[in-house]
N, C-alpha and C. Protein backbone atom coordinates (compact mmCIF):
# COMPACT_ATOMS: atom_id res chain seq x y z
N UNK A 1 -46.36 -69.47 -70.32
CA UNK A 1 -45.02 -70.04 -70.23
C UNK A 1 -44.17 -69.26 -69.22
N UNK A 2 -44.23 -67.73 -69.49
CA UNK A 2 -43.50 -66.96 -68.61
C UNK A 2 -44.10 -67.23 -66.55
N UNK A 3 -44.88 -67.79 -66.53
CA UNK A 3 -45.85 -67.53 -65.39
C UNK A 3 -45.60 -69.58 -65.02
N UNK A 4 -44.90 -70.19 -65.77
CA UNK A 4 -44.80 -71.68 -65.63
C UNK A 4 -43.05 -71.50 -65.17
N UNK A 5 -42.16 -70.80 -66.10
CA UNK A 5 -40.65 -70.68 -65.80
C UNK A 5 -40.74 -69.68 -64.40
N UNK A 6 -41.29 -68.54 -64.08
CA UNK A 6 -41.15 -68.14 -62.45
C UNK A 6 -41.87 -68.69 -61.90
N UNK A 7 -42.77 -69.90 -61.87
CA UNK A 7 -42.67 -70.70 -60.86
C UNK A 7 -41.94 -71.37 -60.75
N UNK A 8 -41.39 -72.37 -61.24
CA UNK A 8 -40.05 -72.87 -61.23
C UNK A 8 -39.15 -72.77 -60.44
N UNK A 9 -38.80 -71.52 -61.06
CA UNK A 9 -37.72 -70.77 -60.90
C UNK A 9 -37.64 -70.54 -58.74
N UNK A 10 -39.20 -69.96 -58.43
CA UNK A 10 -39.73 -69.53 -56.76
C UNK A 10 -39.49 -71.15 -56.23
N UNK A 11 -40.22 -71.94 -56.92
CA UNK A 11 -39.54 -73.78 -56.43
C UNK A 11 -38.49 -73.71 -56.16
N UNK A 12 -37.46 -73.59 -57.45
CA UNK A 12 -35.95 -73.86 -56.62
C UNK A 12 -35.43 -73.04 -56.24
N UNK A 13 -35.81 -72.03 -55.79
CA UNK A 13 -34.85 -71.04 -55.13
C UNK A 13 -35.43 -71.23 -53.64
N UNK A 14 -36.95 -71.84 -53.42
CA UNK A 14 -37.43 -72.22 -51.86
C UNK A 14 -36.47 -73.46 -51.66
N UNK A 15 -36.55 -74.45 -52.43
CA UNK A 15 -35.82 -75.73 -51.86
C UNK A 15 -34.26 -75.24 -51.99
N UNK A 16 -33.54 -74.51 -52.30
CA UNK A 16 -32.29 -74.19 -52.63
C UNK A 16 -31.77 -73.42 -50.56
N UNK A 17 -33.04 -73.13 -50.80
CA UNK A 17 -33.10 -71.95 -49.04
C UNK A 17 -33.47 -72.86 -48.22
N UNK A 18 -33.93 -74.07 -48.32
CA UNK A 18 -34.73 -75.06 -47.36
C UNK A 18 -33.05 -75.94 -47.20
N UNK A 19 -32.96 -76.34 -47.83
CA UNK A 19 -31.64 -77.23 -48.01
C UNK A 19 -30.55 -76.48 -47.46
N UNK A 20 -30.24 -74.94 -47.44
CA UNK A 20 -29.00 -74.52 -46.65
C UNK A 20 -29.83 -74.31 -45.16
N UNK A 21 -30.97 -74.23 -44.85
CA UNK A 21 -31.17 -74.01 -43.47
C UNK A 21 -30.65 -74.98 -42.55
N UNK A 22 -30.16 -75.13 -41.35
CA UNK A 22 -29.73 -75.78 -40.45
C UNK A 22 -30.96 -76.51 -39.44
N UNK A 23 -30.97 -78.11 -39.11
CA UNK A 23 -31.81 -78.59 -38.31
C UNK A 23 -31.52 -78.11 -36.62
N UNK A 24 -32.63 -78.41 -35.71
CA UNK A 24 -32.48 -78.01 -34.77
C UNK A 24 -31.04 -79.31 -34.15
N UNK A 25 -31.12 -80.24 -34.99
CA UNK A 25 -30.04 -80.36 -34.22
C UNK A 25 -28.58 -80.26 -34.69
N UNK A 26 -28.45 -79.77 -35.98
CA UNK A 26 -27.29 -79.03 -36.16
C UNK A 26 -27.12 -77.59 -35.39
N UNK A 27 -27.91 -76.99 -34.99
CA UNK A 27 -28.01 -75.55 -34.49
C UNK A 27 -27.40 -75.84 -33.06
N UNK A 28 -27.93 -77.17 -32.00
CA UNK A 28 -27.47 -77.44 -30.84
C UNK A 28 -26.27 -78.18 -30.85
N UNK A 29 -25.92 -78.88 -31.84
CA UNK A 29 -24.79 -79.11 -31.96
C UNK A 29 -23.53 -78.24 -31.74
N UNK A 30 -23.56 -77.11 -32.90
CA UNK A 30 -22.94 -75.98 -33.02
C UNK A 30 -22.90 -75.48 -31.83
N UNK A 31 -24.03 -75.00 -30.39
CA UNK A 31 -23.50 -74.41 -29.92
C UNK A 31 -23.05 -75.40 -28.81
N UNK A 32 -22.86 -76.44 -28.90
CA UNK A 32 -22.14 -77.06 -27.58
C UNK A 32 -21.23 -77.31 -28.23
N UNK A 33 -20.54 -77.09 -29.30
CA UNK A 33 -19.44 -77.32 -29.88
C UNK A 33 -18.57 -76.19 -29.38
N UNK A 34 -19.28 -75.10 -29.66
CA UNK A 34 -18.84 -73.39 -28.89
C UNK A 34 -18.09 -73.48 -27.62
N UNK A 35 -18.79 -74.82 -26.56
CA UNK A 35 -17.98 -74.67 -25.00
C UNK A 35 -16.67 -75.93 -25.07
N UNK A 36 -16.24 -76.41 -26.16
CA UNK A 36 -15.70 -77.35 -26.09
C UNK A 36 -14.08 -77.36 -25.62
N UNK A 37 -13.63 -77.73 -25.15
CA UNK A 37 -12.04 -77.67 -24.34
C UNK A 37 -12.33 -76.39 -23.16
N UNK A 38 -13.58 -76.64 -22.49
CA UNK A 38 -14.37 -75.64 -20.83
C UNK A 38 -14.99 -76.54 -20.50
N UNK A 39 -14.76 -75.95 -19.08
CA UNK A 39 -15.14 -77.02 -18.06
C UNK A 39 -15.98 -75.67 -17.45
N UNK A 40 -17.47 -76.36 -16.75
CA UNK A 40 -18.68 -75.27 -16.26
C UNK A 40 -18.55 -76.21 -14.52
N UNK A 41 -18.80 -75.12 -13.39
CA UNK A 41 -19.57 -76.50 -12.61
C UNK A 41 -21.32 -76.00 -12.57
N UNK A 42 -21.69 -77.28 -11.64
CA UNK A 42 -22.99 -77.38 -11.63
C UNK A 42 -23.49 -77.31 -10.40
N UNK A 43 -24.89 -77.33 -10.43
CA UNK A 43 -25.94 -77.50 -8.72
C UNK A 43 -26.87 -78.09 -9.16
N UNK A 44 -26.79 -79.09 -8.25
CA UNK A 44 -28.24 -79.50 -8.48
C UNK A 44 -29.64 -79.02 -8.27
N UNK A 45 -30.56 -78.89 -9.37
CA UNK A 45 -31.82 -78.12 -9.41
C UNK A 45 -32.77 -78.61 -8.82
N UNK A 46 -32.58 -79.62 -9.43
CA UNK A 46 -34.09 -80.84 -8.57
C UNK A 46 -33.42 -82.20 -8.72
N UNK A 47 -33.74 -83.16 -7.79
CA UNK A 47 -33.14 -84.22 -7.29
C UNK A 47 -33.57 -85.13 -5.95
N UNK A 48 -33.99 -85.95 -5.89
CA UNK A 48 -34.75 -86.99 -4.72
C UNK A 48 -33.77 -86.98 -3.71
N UNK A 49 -33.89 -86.86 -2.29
CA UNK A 49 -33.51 -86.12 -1.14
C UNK A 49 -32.18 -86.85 -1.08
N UNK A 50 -32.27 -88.50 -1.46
CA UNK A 50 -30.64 -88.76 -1.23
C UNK A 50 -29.81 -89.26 -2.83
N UNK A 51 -30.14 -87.98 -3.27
CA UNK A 51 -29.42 -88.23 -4.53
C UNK A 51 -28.02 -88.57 -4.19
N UNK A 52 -27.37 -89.06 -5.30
CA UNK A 52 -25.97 -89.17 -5.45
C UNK A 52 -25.15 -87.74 -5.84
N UNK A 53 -25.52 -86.88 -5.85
CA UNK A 53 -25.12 -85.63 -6.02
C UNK A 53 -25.05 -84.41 -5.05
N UNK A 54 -25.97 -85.57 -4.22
CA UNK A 54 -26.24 -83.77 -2.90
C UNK A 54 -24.57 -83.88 -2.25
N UNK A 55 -24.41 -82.61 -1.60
CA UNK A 55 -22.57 -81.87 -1.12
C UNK A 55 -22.21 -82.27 -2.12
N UNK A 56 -21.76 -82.74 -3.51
CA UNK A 56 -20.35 -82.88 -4.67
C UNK A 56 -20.65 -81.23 -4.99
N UNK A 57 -18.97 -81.47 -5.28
CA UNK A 57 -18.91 -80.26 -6.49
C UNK A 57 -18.96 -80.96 -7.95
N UNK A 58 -19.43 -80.44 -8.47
CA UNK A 58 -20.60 -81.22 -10.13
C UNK A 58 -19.80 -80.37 -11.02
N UNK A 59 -19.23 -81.00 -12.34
CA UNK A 59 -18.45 -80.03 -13.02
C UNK A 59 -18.42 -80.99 -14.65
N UNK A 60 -19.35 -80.44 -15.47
CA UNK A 60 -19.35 -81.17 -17.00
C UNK A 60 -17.67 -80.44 -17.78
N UNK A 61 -17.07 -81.34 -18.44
CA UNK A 61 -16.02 -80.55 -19.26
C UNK A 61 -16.54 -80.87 -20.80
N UNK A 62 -16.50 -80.06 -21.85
CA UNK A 62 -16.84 -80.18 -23.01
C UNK A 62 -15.38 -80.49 -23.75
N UNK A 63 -15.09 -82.21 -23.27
CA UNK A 63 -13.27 -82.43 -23.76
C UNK A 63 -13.17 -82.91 -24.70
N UNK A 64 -13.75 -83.57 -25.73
CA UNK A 64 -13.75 -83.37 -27.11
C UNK A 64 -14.72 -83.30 -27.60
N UNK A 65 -14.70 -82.53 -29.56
CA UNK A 65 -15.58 -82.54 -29.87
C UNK A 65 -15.04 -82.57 -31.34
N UNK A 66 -16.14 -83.50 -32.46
CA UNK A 66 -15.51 -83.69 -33.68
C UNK A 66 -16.90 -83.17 -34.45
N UNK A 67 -17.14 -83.70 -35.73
CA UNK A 67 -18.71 -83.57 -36.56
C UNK A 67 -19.43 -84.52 -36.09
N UNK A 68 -19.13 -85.69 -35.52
CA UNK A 68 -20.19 -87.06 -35.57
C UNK A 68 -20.05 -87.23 -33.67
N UNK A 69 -18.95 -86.74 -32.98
CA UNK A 69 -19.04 -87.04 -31.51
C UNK A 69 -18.78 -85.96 -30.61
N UNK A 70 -19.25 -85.98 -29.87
CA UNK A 70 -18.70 -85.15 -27.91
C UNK A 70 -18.84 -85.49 -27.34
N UNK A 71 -17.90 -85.45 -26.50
CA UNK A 71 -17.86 -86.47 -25.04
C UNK A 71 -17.53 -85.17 -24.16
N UNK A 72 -18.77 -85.23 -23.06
CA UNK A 72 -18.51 -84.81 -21.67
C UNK A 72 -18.34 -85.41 -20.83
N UNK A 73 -17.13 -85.37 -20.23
CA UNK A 73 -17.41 -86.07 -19.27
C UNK A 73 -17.98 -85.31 -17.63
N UNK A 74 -18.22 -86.06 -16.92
CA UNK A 74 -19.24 -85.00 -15.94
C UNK A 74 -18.81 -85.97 -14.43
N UNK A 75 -17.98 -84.94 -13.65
CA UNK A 75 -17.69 -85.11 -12.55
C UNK A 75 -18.44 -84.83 -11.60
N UNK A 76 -18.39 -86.06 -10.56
CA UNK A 76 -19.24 -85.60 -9.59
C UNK A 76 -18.07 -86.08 -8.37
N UNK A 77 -17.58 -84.60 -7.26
CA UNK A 77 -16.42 -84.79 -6.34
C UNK A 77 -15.26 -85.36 -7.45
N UNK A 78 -15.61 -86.58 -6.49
CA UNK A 78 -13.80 -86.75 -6.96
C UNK A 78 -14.09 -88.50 -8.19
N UNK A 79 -15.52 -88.48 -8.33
CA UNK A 79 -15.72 -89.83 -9.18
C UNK A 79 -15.69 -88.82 -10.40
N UNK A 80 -14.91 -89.40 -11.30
CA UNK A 80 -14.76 -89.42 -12.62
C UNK A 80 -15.00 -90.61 -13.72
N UNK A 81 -16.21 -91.38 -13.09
CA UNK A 81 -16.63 -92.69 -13.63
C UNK A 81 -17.29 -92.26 -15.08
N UNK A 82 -18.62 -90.80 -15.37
CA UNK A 82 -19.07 -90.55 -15.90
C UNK A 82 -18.68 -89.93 -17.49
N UNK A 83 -19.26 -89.97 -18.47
CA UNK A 83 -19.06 -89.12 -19.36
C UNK A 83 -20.20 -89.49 -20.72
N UNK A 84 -20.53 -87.88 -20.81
CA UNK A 84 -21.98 -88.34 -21.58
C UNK A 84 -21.34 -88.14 -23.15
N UNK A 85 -22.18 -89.58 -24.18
CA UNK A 85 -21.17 -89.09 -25.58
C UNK A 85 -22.61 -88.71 -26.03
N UNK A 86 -22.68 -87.65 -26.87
CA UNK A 86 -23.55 -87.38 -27.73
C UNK A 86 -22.99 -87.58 -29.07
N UNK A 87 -23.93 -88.48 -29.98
CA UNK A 87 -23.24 -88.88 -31.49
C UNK A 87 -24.46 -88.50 -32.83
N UNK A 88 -24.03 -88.12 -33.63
CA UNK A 88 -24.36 -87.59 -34.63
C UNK A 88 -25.07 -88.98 -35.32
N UNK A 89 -26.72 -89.17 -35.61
CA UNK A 89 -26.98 -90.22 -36.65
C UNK A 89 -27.90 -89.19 -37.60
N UNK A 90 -27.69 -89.53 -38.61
CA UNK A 90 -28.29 -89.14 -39.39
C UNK A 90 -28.61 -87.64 -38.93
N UNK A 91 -30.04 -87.36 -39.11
CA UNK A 91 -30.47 -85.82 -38.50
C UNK A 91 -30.54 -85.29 -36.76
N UNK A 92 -30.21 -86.45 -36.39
CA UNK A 92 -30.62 -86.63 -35.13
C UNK A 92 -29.09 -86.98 -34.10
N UNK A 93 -29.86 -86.51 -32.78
CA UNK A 93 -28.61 -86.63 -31.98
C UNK A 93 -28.88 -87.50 -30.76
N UNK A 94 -27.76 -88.41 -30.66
CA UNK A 94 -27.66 -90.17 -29.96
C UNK A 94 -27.36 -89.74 -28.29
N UNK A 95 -27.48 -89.99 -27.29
CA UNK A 95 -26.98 -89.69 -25.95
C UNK A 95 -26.79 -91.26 -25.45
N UNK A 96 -25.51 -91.66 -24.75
CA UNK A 96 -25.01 -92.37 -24.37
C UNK A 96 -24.38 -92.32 -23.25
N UNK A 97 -24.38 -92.89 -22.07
CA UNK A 97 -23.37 -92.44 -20.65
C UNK A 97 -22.41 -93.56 -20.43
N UNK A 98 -21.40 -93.36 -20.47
CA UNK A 98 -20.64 -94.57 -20.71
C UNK A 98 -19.87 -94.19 -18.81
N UNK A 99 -20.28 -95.60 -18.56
CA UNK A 99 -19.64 -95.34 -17.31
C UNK A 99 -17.89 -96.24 -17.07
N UNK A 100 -17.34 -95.99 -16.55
CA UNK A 100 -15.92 -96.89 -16.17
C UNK A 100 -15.66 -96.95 -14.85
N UNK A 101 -14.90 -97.89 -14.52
CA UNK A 101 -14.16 -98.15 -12.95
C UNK A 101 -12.61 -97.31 -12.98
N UNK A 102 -12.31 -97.20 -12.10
CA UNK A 102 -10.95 -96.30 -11.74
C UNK A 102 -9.84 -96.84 -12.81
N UNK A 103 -9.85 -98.30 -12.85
CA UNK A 103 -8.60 -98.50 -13.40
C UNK A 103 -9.20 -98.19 -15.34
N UNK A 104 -10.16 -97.63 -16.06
CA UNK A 104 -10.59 -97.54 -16.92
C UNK A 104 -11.46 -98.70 -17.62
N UNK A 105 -11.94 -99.71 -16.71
CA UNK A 105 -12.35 -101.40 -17.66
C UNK A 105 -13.76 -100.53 -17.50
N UNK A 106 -15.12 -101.15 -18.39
CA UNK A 106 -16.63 -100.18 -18.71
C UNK A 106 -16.95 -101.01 -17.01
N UNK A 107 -17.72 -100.36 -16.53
CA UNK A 107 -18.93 -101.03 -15.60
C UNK A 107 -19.52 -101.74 -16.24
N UNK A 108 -20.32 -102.87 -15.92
CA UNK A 108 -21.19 -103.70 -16.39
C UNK A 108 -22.61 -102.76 -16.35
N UNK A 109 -22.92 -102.09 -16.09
CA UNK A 109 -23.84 -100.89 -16.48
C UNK A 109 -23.15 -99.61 -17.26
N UNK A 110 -23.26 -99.35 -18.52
CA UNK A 110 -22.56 -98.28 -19.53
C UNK A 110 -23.17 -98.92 -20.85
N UNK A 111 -22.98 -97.26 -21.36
CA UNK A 111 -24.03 -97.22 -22.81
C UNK A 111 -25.33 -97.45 -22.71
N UNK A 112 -26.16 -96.65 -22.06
CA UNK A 112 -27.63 -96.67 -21.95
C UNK A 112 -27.32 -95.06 -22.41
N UNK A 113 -28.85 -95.04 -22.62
CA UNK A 113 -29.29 -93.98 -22.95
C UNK A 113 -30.39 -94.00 -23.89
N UNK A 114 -30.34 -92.96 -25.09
CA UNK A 114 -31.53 -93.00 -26.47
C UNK A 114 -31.11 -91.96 -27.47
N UNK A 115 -31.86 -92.13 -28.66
CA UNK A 115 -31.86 -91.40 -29.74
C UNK A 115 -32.93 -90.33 -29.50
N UNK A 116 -32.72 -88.94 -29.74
CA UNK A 116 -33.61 -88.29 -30.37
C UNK A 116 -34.78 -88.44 -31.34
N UNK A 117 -36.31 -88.18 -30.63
CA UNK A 117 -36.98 -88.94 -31.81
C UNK A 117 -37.25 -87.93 -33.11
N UNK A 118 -37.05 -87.06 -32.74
CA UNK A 118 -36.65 -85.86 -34.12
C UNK A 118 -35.02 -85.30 -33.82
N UNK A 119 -35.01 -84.12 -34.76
CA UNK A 119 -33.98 -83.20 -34.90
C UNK A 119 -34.02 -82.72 -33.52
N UNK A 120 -35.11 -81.78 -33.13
CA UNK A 120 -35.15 -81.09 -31.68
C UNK A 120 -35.12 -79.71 -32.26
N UNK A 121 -34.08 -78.91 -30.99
CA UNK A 121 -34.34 -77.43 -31.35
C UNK A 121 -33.05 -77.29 -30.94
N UNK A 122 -32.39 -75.65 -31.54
CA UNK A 122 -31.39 -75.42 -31.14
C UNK A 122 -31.34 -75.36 -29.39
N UNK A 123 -31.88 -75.65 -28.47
CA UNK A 123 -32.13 -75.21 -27.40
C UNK A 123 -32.79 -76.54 -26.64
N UNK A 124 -33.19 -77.46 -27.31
CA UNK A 124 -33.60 -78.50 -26.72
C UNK A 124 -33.59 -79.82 -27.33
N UNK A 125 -32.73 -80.81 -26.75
CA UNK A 125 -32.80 -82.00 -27.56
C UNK A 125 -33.34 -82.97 -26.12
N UNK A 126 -34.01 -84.50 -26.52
CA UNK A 126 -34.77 -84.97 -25.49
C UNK A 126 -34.56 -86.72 -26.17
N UNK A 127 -34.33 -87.18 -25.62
CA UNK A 127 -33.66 -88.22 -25.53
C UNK A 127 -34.23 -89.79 -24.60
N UNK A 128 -35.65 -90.10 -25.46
CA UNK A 128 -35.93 -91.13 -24.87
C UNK A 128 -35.14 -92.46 -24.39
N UNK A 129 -35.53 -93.70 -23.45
CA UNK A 129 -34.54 -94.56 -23.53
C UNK A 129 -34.80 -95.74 -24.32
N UNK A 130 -33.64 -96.14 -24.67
CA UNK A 130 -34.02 -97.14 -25.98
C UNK A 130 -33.65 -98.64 -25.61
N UNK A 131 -34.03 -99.70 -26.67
CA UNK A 131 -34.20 -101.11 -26.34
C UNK A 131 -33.04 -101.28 -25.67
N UNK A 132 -31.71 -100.40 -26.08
CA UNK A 132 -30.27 -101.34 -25.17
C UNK A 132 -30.85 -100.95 -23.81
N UNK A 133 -31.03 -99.89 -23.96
CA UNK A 133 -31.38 -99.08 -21.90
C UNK A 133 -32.07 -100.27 -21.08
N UNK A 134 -33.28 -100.49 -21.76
CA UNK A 134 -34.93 -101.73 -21.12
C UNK A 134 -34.16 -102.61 -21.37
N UNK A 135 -33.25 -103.23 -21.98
CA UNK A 135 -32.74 -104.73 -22.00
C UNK A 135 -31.51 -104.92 -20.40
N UNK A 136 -30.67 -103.45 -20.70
CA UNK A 136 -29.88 -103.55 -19.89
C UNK A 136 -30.30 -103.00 -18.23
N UNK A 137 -31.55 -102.28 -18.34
CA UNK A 137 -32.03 -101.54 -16.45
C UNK A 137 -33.53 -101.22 -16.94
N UNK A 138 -34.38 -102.66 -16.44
CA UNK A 138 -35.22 -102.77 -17.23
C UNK A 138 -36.43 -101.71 -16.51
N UNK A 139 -35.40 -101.07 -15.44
CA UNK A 139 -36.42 -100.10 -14.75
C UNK A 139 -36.36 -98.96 -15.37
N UNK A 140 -35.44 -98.42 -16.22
CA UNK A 140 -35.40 -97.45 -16.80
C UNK A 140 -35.32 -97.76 -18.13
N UNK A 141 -36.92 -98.19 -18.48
CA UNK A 141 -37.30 -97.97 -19.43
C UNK A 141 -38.59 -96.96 -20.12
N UNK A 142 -38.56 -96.26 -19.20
CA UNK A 142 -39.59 -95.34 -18.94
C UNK A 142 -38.26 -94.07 -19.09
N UNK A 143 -37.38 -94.09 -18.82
CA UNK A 143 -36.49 -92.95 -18.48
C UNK A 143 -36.49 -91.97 -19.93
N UNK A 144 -36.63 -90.48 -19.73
CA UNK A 144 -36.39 -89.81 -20.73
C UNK A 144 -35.10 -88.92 -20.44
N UNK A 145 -34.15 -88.47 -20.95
CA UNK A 145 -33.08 -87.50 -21.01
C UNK A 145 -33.57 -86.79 -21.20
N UNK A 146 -33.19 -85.25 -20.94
CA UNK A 146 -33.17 -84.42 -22.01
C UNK A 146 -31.95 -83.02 -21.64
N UNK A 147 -31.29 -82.32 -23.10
CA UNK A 147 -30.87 -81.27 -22.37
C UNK A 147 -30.73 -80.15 -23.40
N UNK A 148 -30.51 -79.00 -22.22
CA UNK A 148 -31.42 -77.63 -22.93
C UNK A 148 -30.23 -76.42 -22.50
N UNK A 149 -30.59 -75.76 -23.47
CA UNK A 149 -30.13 -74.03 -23.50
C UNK A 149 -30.71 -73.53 -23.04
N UNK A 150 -30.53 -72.39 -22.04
CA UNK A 150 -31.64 -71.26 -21.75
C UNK A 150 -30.41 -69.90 -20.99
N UNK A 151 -30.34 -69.12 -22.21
CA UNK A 151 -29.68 -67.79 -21.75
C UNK A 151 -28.25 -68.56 -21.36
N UNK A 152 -27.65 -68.30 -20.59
CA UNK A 152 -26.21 -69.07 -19.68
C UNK A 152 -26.44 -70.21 -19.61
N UNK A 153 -27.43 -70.87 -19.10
CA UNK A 153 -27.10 -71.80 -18.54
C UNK A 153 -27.76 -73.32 -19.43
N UNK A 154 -26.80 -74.27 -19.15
CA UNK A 154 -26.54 -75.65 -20.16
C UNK A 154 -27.35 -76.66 -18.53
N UNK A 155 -28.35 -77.52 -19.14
CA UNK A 155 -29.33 -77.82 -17.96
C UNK A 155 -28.89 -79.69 -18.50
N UNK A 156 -28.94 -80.30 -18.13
CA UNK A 156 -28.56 -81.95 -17.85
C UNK A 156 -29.93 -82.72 -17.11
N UNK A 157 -30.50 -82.98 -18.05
CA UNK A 157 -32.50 -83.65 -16.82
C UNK A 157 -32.51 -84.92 -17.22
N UNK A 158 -33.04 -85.72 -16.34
CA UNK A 158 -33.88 -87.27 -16.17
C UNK A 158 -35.00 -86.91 -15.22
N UNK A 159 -35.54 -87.57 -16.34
CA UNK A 159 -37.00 -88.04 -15.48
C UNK A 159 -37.57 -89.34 -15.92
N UNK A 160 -37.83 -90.16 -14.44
CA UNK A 160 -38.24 -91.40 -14.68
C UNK A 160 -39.88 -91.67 -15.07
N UNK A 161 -40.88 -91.66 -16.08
CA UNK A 161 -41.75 -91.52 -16.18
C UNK A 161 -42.41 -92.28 -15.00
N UNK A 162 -44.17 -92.08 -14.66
CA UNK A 162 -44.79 -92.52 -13.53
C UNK A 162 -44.03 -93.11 -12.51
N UNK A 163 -42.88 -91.96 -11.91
CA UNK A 163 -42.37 -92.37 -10.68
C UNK A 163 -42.19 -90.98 -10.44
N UNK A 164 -41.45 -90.74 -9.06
CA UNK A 164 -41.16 -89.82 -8.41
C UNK A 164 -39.68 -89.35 -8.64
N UNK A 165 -38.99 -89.70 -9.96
CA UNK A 165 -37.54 -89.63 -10.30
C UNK A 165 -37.40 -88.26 -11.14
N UNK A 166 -37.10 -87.68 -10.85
CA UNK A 166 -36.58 -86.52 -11.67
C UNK A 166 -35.03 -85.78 -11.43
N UNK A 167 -34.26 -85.37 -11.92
CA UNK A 167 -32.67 -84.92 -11.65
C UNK A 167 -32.48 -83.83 -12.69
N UNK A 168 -32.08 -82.67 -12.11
CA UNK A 168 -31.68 -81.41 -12.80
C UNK A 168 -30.31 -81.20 -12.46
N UNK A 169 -29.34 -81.04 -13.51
CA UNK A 169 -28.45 -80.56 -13.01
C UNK A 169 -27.51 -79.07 -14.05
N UNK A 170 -27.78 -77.74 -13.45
CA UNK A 170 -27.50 -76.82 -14.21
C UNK A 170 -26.13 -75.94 -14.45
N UNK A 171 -25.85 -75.71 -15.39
CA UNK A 171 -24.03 -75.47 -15.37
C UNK A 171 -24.12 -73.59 -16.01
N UNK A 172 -23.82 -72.98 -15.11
CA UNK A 172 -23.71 -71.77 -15.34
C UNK A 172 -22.55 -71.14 -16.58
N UNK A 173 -23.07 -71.59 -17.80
CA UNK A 173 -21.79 -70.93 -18.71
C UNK A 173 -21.05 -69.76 -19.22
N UNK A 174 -21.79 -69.07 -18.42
CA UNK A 174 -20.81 -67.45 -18.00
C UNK A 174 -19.74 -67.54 -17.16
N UNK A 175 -19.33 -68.55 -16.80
CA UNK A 175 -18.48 -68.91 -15.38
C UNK A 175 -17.51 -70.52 -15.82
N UNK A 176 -16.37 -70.09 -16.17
CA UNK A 176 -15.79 -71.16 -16.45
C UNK A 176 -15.09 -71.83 -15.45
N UNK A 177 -15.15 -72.69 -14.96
CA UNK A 177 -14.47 -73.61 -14.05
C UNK A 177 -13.10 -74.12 -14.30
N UNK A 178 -11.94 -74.49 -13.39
CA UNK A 178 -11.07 -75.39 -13.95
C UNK A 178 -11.35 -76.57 -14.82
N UNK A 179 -9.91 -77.17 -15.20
CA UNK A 179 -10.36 -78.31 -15.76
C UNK A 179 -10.09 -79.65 -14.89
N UNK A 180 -11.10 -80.59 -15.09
CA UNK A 180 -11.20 -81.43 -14.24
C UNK A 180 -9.83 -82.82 -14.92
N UNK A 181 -9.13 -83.17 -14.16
CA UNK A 181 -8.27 -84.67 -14.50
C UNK A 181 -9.46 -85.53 -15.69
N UNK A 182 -8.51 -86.08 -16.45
CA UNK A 182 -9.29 -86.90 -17.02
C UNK A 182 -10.12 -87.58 -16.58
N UNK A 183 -11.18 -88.40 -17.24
CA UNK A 183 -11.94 -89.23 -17.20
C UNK A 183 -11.53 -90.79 -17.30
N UNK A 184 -12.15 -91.60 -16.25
CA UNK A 184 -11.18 -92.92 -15.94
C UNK A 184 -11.52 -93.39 -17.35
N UNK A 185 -10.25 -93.81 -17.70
CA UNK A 185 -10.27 -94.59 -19.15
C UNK A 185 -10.28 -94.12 -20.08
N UNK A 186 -9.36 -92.94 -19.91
CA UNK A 186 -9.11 -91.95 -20.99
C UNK A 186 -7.86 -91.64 -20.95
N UNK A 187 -7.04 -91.40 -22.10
CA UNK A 187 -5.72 -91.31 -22.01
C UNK A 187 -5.12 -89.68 -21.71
């Protein structure tokens, strides 16, 4: 009996310790929650020779952040069309790029992206593209997101599977940047 009650007992005190541990994507959550109301800039790492990024100055701002949303928005020069929302479902974390025109109305391209197909890691979440993405750019349906921690720096990647598409873009977070004007369609 004594050898039936401390097991028990080692049961719920493991699931008691399993249940306060944090998923990898509460852990990455938390720390991009850490840069939130900072603005980083960026360089591009890797990128196809006439990217839309080569000469901009590249600058993500971490301008809000709640339990279920963050929105970066991510300047490139002087377009402020961009801003990536990452949203809280369940265990998992949603990536969305919602794009707008100057006067704030969506582009007829906005809200692509994907869900996380797990939690991830504090350090890496990856972000396949999902049925809205292939319904709406049926070429990027192969497209994977993904983005990562490593030491300083906060990394922003696409890669277009079996093509020659890949885009790095890395934000040095030892180094805070101004803050960039809002994002079109934002008050």
């Amino acid at each position: 009996m004594k050898v039936l009650c401390l097991s028990l007992l080692l049961l719920l005190l493991s699931l008691k310790v399993k249940s306060q541990s944090q998923s990898g994507a509460d852990l990455f959550w938390k720390e991009l929650q850490k840069h939130c109301g900072k603005a980083y800039r960026g360089t591009v790492s890797e990128s196809p020779e006439s990217g839309t990024f080569k000469d901009k100055v590249l600058v993500m701002h971490v301008r809000s952040c709640s339990d279920s949303v963050i929105r970066i928005p991510f300047v490139v020069g002087d377009d402020r069309s961009r801003t990536w929302v990452l949203t809280r479902v369940d265990n998992r974390i949603q990536l969305k790029h919602d794009h707008r025109h100057e006067d704030g109305s969506e582009d007829k391209i906005t809200q692509y992206g994907g869900l996380a197909t797990n939690e991830g890691s504090a350090s890496l979440q990856i972000f396949p593209a999902d049925a809205e993405t292939a319904s709406l750019l049926p070429n990027a349906a192969s497209n994977v997101w993904w983005m990562s921690f490593q030491d300083k720096i906060f990394t922003y990647n696409l890669r277009r599977l079996n093509s020659e598409r890949i885009i790095t873009v890395s934000f040095d977070l030892s180094q805070q940047s101004s803050i960039p004007a809002a994002p079109w369609g934002s008050q």
